[in-house]
Protein backbone atom coordinates (compact mmCIF):
# COMPACT_ATOMS: atom_id res chain seq x y z
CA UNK A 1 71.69 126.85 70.15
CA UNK A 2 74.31 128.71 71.49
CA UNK A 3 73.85 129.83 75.10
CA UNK A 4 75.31 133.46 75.71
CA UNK A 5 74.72 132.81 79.69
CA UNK A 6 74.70 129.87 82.46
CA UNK A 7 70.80 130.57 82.36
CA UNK A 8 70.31 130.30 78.71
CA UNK A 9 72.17 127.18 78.62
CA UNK A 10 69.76 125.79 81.40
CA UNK A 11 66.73 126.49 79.62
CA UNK A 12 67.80 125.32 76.40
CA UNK A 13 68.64 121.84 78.15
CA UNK A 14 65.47 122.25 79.31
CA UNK A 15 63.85 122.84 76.42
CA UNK A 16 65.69 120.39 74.85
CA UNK A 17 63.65 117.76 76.14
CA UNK A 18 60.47 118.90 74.32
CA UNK A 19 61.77 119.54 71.49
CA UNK A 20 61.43 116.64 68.76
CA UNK A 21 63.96 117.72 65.91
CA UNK A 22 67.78 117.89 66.09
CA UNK A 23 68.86 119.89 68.89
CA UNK A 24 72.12 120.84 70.60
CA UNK A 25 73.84 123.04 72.53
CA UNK A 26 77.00 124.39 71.75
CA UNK A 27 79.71 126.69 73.07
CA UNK A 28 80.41 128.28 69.88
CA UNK A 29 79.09 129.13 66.41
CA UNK A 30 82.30 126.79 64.58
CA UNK A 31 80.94 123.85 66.72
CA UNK A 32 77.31 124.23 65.81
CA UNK A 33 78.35 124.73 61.85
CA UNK A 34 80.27 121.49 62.05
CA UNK A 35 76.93 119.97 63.95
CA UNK A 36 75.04 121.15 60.93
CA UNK A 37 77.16 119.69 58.34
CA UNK A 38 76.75 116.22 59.81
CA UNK A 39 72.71 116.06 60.36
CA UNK A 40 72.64 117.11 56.83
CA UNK A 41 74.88 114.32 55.39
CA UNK A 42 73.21 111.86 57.31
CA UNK A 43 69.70 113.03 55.90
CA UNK A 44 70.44 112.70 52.65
């Protein structure tokens, strides 16, 4: 997820907490690629 606003980010923290599959929050797309990359290596 990456939050465009101060409200997005506080509902995707919220939301965070229901959701039961990786999830993150990131400032930009670069970060969330490089997020990616690792829960992929470490699933397979």
């Amino acid at each position: 997820m990456i939050p465009e606003t101060g409200i997005m980010r506080r509902n995707a923290e919220f939301e965070r907490d229901f959701f039961d599959k990786p999830y993150e929050i990131f400032n930009n797309l670069s970060e969330a690629i490089s997020w990616v990359h690792g829960v992929l290596r470490n699933n397979h």
